[in-house]
C-alpha atoms as a PDB file:
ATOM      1  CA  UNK A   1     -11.522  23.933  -3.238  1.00  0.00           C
ATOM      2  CA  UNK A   2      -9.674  22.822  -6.300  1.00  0.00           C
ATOM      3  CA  UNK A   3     -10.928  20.070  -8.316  1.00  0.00           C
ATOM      4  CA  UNK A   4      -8.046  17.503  -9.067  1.00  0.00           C
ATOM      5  CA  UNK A   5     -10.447  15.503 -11.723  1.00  0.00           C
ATOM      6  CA  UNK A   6     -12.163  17.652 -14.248  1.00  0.00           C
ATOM      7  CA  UNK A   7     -14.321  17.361 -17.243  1.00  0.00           C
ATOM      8  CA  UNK A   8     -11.092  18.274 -19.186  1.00  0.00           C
ATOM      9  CA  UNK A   9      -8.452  15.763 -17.509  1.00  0.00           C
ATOM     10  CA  UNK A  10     -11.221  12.677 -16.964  1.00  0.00           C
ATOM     11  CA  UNK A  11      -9.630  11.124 -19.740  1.00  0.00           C
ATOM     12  CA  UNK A  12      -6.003  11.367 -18.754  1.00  0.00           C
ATOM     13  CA  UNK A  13      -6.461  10.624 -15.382  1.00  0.00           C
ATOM     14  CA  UNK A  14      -9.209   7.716 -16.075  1.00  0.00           C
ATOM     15  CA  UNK A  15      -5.623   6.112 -18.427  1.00  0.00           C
ATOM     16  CA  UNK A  16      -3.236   6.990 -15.353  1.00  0.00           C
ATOM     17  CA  UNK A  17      -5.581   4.809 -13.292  1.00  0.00           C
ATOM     18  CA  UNK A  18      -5.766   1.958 -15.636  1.00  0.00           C
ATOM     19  CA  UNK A  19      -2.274   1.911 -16.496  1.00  0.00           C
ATOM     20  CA  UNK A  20      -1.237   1.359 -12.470  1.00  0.00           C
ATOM     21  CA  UNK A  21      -4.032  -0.884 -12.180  1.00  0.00           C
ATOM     22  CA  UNK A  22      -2.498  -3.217 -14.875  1.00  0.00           C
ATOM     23  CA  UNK A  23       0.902  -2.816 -13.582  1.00  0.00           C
ATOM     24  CA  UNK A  24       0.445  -3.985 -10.235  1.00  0.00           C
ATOM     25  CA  UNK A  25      -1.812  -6.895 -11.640  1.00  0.00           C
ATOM     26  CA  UNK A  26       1.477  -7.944 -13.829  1.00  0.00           C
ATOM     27  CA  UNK A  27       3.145  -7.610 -10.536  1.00  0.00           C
ATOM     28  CA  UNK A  28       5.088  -4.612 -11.533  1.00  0.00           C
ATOM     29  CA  UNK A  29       6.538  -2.512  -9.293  1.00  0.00           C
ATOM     30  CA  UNK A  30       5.224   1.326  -9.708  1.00  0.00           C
ATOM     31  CA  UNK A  31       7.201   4.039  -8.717  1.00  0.00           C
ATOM     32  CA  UNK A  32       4.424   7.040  -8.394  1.00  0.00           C
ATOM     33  CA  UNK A  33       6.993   9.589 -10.066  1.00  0.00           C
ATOM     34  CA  UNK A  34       6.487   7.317 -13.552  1.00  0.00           C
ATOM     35  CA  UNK A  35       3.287   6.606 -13.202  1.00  0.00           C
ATOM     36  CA  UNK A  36       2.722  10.309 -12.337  1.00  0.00           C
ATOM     37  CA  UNK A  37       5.175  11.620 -15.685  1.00  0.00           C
ATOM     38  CA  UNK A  38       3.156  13.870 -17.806  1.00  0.00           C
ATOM     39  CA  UNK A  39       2.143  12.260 -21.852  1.00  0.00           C
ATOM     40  CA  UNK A  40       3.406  13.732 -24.214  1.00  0.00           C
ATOM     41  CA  UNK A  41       1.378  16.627 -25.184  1.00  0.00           C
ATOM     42  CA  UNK A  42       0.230  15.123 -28.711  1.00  0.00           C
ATOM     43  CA  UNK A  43      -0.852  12.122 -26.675  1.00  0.00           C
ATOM     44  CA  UNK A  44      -3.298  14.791 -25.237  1.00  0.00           C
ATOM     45  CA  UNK A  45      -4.890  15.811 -28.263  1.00  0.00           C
ATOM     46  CA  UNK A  46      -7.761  14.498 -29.599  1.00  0.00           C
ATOM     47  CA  UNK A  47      -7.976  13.177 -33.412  1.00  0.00           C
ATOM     48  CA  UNK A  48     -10.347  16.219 -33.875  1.00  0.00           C
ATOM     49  CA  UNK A  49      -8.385  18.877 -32.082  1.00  0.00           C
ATOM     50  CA  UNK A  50      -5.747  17.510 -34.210  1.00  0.00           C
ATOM     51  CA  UNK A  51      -7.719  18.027 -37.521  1.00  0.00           C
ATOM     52  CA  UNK A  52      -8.632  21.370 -36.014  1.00  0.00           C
ATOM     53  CA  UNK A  53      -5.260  23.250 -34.744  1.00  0.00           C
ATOM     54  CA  UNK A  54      -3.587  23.592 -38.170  1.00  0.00           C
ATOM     55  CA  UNK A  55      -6.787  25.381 -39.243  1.00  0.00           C
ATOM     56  CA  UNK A  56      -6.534  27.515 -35.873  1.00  0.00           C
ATOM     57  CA  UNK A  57      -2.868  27.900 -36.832  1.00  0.00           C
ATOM     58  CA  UNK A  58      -3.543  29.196 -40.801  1.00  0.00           C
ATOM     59  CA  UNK A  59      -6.089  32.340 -39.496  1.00  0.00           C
ATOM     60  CA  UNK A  60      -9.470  30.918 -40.005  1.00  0.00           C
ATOM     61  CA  UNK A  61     -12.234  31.703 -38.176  1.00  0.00           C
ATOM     62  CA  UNK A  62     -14.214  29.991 -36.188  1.00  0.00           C
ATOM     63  CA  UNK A  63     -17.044  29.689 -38.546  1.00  0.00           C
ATOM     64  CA  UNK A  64     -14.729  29.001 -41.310  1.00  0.00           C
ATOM     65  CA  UNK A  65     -13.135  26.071 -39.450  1.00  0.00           C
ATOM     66  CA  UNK A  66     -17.075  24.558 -38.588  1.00  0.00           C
ATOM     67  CA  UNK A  67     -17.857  24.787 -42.336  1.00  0.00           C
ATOM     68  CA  UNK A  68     -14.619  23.091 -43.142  1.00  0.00           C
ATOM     69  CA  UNK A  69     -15.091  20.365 -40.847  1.00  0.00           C
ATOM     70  CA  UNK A  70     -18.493  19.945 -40.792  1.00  0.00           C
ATOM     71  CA  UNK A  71     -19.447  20.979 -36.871  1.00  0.00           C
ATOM     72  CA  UNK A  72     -21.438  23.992 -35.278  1.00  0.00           C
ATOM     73  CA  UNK A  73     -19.587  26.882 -34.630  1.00  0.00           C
ATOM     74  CA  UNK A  74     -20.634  26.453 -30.597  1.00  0.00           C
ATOM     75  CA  UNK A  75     -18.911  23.212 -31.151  1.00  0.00           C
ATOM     76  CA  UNK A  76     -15.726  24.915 -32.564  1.00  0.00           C
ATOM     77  CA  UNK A  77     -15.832  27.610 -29.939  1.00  0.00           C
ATOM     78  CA  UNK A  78     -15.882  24.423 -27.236  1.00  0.00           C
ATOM     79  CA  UNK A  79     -12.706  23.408 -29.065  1.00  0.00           C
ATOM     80  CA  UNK A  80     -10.926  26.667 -29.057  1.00  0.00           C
ATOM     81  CA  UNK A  81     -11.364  27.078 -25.326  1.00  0.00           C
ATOM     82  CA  UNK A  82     -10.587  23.979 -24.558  1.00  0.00           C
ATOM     83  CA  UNK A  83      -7.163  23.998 -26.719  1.00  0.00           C
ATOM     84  CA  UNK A  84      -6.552  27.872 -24.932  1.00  0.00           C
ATOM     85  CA  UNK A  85      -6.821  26.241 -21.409  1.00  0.00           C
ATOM     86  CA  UNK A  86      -5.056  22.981 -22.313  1.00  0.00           C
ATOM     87  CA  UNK A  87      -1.973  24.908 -23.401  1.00  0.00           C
ATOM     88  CA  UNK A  88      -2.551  27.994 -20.966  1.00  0.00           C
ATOM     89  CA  UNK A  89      -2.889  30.521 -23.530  1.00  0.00           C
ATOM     90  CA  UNK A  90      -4.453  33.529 -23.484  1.00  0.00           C
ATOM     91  CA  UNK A  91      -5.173  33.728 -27.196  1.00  0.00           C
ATOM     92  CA  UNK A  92      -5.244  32.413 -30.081  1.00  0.00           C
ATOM     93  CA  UNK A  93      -2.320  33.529 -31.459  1.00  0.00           C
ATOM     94  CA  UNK A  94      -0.519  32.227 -28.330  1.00  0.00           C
ATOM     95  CA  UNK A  95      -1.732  29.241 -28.679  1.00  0.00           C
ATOM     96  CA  UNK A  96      -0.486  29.228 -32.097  1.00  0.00           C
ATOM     97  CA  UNK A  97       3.065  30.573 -30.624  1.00  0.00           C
ATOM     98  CA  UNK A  98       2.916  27.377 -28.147  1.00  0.00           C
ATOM     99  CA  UNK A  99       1.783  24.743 -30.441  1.00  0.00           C
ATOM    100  CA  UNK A 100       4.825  25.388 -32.719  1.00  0.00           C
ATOM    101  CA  UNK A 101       6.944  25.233 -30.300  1.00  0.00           C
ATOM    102  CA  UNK A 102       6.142  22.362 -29.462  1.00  0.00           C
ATOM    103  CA  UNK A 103       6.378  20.792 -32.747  1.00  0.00           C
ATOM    104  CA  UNK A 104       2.844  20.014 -32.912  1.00  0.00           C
ATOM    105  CA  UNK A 105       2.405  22.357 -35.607  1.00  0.00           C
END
């Protein structure tokens, strides 16, 4: 069976919920497809996968990146895999690829 909430959507789908909830109190009408519409994909990044994509992006390893920013290189690792299955990427230097073209790099 799929899961439609996960640990890695919780967020998103926790503001999805609040944001109908507040437009039907206001008395709004909702039309799923909008409330549905995907965020924009910086929206979806976190102020730390933020500080950490450019250094993805510029070659440095994972242990370089934790020393940089001050976490444990399990913690980076979480990142990484997290950013890889965010953007569906196999690799790093996919996800490089796709965060470019996206202009988020």
């Amino acid at each position: 069976m799929t899961k439609i909430v996960t640990e890695d959507n919780l967020s998103y789908v926790w503001g999805w919920f609040c944001d109908f909830v507040r437009k039907e109190k206001a008395g709004a009408d909702v039309v799923i497809e909008e409330a549905l519409e995907e965020k924009p994909l910086a929206q979806e990044l976190t102020d730390r996968e933020m500080e950490i994509v450019p250094l993805l992006a510029a070659g440095l390893t994972s242990q370089q990146i934790a020393d940089k920013v001050y976490l444990s290189l399990a913690t980076i690792k979480w990142y990484r895999k997290r950013l890889l299955e965010k953007f569906q990427a196999s690799n790093s230097a996919e996800l490089v690829s796709i965060l470019k073209e996206k202009g988020l790099l």
